[in-house]
C-alpha atoms as a PDB file:
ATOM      1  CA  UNK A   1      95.891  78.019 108.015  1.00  0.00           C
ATOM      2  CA  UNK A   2      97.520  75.317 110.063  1.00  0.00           C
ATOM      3  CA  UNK A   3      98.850  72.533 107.972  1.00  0.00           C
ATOM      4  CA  UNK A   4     101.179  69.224 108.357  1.00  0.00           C
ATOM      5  CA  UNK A   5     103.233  68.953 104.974  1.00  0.00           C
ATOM      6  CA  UNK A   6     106.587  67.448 104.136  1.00  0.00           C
ATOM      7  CA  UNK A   7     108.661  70.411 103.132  1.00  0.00           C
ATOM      8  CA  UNK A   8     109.340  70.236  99.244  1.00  0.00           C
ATOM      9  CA  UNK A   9     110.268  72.491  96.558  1.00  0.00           C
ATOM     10  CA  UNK A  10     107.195  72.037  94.413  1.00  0.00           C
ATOM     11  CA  UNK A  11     104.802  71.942  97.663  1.00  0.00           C
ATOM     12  CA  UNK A  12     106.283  75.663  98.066  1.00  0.00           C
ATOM     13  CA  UNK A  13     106.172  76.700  94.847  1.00  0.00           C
ATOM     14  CA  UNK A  14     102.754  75.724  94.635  1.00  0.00           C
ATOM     15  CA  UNK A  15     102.168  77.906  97.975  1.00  0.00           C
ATOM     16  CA  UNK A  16     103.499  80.765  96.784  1.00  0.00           C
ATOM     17  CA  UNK A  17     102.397  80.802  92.969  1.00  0.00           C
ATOM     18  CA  UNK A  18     100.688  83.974  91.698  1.00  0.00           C
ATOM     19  CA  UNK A  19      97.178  83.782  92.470  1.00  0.00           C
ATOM     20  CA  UNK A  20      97.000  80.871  94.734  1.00  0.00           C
ATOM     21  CA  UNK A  21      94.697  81.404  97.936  1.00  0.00           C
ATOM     22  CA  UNK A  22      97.826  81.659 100.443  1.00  0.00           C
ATOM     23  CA  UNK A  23     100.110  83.607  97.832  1.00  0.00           C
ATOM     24  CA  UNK A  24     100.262  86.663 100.378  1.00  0.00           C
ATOM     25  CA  UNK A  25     100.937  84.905 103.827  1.00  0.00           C
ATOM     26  CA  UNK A  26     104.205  83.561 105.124  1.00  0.00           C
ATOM     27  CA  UNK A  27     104.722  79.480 105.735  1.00  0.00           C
ATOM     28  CA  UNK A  28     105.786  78.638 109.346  1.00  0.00           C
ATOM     29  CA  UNK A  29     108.364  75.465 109.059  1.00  0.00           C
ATOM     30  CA  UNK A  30     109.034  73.050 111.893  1.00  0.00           C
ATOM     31  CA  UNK A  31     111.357  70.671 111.148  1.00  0.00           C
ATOM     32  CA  UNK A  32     110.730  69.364 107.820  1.00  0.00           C
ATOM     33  CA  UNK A  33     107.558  69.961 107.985  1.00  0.00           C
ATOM     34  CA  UNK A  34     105.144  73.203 106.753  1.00  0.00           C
ATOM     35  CA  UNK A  35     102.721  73.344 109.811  1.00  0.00           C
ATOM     36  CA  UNK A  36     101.300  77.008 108.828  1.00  0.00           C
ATOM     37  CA  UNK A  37     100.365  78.760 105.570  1.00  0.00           C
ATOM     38  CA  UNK A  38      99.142  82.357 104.777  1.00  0.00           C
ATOM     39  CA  UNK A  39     100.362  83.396 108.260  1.00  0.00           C
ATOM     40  CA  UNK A  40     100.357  87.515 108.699  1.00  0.00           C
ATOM     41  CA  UNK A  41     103.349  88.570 110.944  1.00  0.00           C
ATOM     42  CA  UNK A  42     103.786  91.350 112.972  1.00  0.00           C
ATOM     43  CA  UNK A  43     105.267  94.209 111.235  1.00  0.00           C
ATOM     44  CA  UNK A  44     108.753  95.800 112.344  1.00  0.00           C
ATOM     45  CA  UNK A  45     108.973  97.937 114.907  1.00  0.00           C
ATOM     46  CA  UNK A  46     108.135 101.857 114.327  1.00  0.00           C
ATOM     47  CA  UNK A  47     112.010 103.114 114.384  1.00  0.00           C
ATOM     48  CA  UNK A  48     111.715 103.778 110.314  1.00  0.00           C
ATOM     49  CA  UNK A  49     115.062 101.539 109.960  1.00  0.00           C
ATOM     50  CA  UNK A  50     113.783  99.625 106.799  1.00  0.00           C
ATOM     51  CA  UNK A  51     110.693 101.751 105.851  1.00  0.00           C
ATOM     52  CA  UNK A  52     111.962 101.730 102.180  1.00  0.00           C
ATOM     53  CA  UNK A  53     111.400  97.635 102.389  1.00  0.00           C
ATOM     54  CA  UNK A  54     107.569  96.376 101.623  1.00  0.00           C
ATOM     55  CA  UNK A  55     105.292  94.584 103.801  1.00  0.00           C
ATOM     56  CA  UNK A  56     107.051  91.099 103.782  1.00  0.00           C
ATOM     57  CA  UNK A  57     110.630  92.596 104.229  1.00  0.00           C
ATOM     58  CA  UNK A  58     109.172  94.446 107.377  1.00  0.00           C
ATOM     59  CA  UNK A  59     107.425  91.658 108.821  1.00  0.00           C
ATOM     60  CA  UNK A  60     110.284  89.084 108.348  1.00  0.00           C
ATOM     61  CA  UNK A  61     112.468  91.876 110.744  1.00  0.00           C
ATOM     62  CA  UNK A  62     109.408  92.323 112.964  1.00  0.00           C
ATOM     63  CA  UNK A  63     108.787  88.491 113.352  1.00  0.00           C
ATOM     64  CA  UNK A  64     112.435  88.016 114.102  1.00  0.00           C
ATOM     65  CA  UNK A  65     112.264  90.986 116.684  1.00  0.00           C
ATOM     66  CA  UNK A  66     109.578  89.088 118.510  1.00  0.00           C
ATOM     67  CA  UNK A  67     110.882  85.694 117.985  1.00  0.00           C
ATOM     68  CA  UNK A  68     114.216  82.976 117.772  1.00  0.00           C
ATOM     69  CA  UNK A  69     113.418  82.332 114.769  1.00  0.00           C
ATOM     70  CA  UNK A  70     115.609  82.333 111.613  1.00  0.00           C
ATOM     71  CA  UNK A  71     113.046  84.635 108.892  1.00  0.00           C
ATOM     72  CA  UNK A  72     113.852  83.885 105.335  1.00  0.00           C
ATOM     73  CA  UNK A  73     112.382  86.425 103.302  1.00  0.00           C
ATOM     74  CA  UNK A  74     111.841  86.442  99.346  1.00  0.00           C
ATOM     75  CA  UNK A  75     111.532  89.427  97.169  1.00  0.00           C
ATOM     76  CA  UNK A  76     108.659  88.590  95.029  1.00  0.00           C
ATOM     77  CA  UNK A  77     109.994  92.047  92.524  1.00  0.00           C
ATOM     78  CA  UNK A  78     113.229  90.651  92.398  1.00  0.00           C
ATOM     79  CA  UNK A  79     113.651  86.990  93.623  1.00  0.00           C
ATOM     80  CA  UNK A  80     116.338  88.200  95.997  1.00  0.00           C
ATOM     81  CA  UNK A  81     116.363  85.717  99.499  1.00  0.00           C
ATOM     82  CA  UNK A  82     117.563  87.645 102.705  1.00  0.00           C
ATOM     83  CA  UNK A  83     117.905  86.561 105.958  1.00  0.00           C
ATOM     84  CA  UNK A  84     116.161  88.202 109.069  1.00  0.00           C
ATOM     85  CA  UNK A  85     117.396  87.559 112.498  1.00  0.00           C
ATOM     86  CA  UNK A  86     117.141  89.303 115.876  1.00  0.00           C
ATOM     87  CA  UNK A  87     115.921  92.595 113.992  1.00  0.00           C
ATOM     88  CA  UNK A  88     118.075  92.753 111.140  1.00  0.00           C
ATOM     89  CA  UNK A  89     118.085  91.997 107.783  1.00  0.00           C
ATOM     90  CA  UNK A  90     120.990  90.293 106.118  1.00  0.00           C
ATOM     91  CA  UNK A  91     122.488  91.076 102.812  1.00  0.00           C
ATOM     92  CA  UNK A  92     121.100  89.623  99.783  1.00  0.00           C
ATOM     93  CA  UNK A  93     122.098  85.758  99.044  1.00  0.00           C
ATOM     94  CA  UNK A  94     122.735  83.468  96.331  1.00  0.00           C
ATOM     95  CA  UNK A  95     121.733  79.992  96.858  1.00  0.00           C
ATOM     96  CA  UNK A  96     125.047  78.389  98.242  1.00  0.00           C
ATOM     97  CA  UNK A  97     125.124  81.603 100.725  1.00  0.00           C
ATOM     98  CA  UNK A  98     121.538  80.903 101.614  1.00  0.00           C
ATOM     99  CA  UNK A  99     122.106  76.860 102.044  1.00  0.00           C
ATOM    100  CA  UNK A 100     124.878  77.493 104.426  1.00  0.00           C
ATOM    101  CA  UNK A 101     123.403  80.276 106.655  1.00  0.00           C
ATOM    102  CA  UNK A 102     120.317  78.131 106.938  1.00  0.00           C
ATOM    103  CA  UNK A 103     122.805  75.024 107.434  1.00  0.00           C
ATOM    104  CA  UNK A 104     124.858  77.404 110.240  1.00  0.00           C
ATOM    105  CA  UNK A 105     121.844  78.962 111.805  1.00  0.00           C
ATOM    106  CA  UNK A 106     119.435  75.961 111.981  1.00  0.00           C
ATOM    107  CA  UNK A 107     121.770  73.007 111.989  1.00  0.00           C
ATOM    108  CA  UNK A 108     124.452  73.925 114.096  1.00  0.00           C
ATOM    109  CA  UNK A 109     122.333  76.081 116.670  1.00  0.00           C
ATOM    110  CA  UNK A 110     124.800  78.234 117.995  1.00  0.00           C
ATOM    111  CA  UNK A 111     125.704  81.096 115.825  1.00  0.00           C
ATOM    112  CA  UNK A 112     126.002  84.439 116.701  1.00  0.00           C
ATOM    113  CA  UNK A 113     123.727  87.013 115.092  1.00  0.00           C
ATOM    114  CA  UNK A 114     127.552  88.694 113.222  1.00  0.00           C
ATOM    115  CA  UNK A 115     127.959  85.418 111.299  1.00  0.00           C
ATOM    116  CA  UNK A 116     125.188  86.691 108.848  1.00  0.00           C
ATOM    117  CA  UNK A 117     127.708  88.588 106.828  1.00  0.00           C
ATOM    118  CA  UNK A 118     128.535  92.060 109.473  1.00  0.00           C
ATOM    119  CA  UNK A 119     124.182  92.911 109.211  1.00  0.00           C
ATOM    120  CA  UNK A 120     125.551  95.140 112.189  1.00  0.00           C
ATOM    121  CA  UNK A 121     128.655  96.060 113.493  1.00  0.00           C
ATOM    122  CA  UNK A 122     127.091  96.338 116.540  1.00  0.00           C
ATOM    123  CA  UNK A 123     124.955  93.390 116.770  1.00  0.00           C
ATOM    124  CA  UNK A 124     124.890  91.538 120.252  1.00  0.00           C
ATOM    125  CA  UNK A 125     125.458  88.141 119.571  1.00  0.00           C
ATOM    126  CA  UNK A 126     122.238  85.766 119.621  1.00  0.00           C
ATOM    127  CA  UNK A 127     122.039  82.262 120.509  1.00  0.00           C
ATOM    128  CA  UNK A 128     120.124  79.880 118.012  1.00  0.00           C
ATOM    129  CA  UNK A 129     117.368  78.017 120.095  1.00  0.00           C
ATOM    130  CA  UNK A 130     118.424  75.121 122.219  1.00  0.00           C
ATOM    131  CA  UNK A 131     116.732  71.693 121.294  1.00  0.00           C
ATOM    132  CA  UNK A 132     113.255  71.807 122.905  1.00  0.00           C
ATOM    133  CA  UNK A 133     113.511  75.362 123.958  1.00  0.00           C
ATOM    134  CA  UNK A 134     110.467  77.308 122.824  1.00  0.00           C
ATOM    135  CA  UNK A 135     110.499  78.999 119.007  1.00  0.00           C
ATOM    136  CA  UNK A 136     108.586  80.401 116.756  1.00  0.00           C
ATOM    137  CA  UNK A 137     106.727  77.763 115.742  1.00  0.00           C
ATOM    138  CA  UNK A 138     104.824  78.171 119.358  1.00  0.00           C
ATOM    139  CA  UNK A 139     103.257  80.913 117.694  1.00  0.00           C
ATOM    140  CA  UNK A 140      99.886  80.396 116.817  1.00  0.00           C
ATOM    141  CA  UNK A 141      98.963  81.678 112.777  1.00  0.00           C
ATOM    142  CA  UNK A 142      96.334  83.932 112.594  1.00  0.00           C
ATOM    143  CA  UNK A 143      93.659  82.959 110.004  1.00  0.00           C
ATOM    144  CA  UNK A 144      93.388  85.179 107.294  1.00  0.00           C
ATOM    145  CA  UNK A 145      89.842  87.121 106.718  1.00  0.00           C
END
């Protein structure tokens, strides 16, 4: 469902309570704004690499396989926040790790993919979008049945 909300704590919290109609979708953010709610993501790819994860770890991986963007992902069991970015998932983060990834990865737009805490050895470094270069945003939500 598109949308054009200031970003705010209680404005997600109220997105994501139990029971509300867009509990189960993701939030697209551009800016500080929420443009999207109850957005369903493509799941990661078939290789069985995080097949013990649930349906919103997998599509946070698959919609940063597909995409720029920067995928923050909350464990609704646990209320663990992870980072997923060009395919991988990042280690679990408390909320001064999570402020400065975001602050690293968003803000300062050119961090490789290794500075979220060695994801992958191997890891090819990744380039944060340029300013006005297309993101993930440019994808359009798909309404929800």
């Amino acid at each position: 469902m598109r949308l054009d909300a200031m970003v705010s704590v209680p404005f997600l919290e109220a997105l994501f309570a139990r029971n509300a109609p867009l509990h189960d979708g993701g939030v697209i953010l551009q800016s500080s704004r929420v443009v999207a709610a109850g957005c369903l993501f493509p799941l990661q790819s078939s290789d069985g690499t995080y097949r013990r994860y649930g349906t919103r770890h997998r599509a946070a991986i698959g919609l940063s396989e597909l995409t720029d963007a920067v995928v923050l992902v909350v464990s609704e069991e646990r209320g663990s926040m992870r980072i997923a970015l060009a395919g991988q998932l990042g280690p679990d983060l408390n909320g001064t790790e999570l402020r400065e990834q975001l602050r690293t990865l968003v803000y300062d737009r050119q961090v490789p993919v290794s500075r979220l805490d060695r994801i992958s050895d191997e890891a090819a470094p990744v380039m944060a979008p340029e300013p006005g270069s297309p993101t993930s945003t440019d994808a359009q939500p798909r309404e929800r049945a």
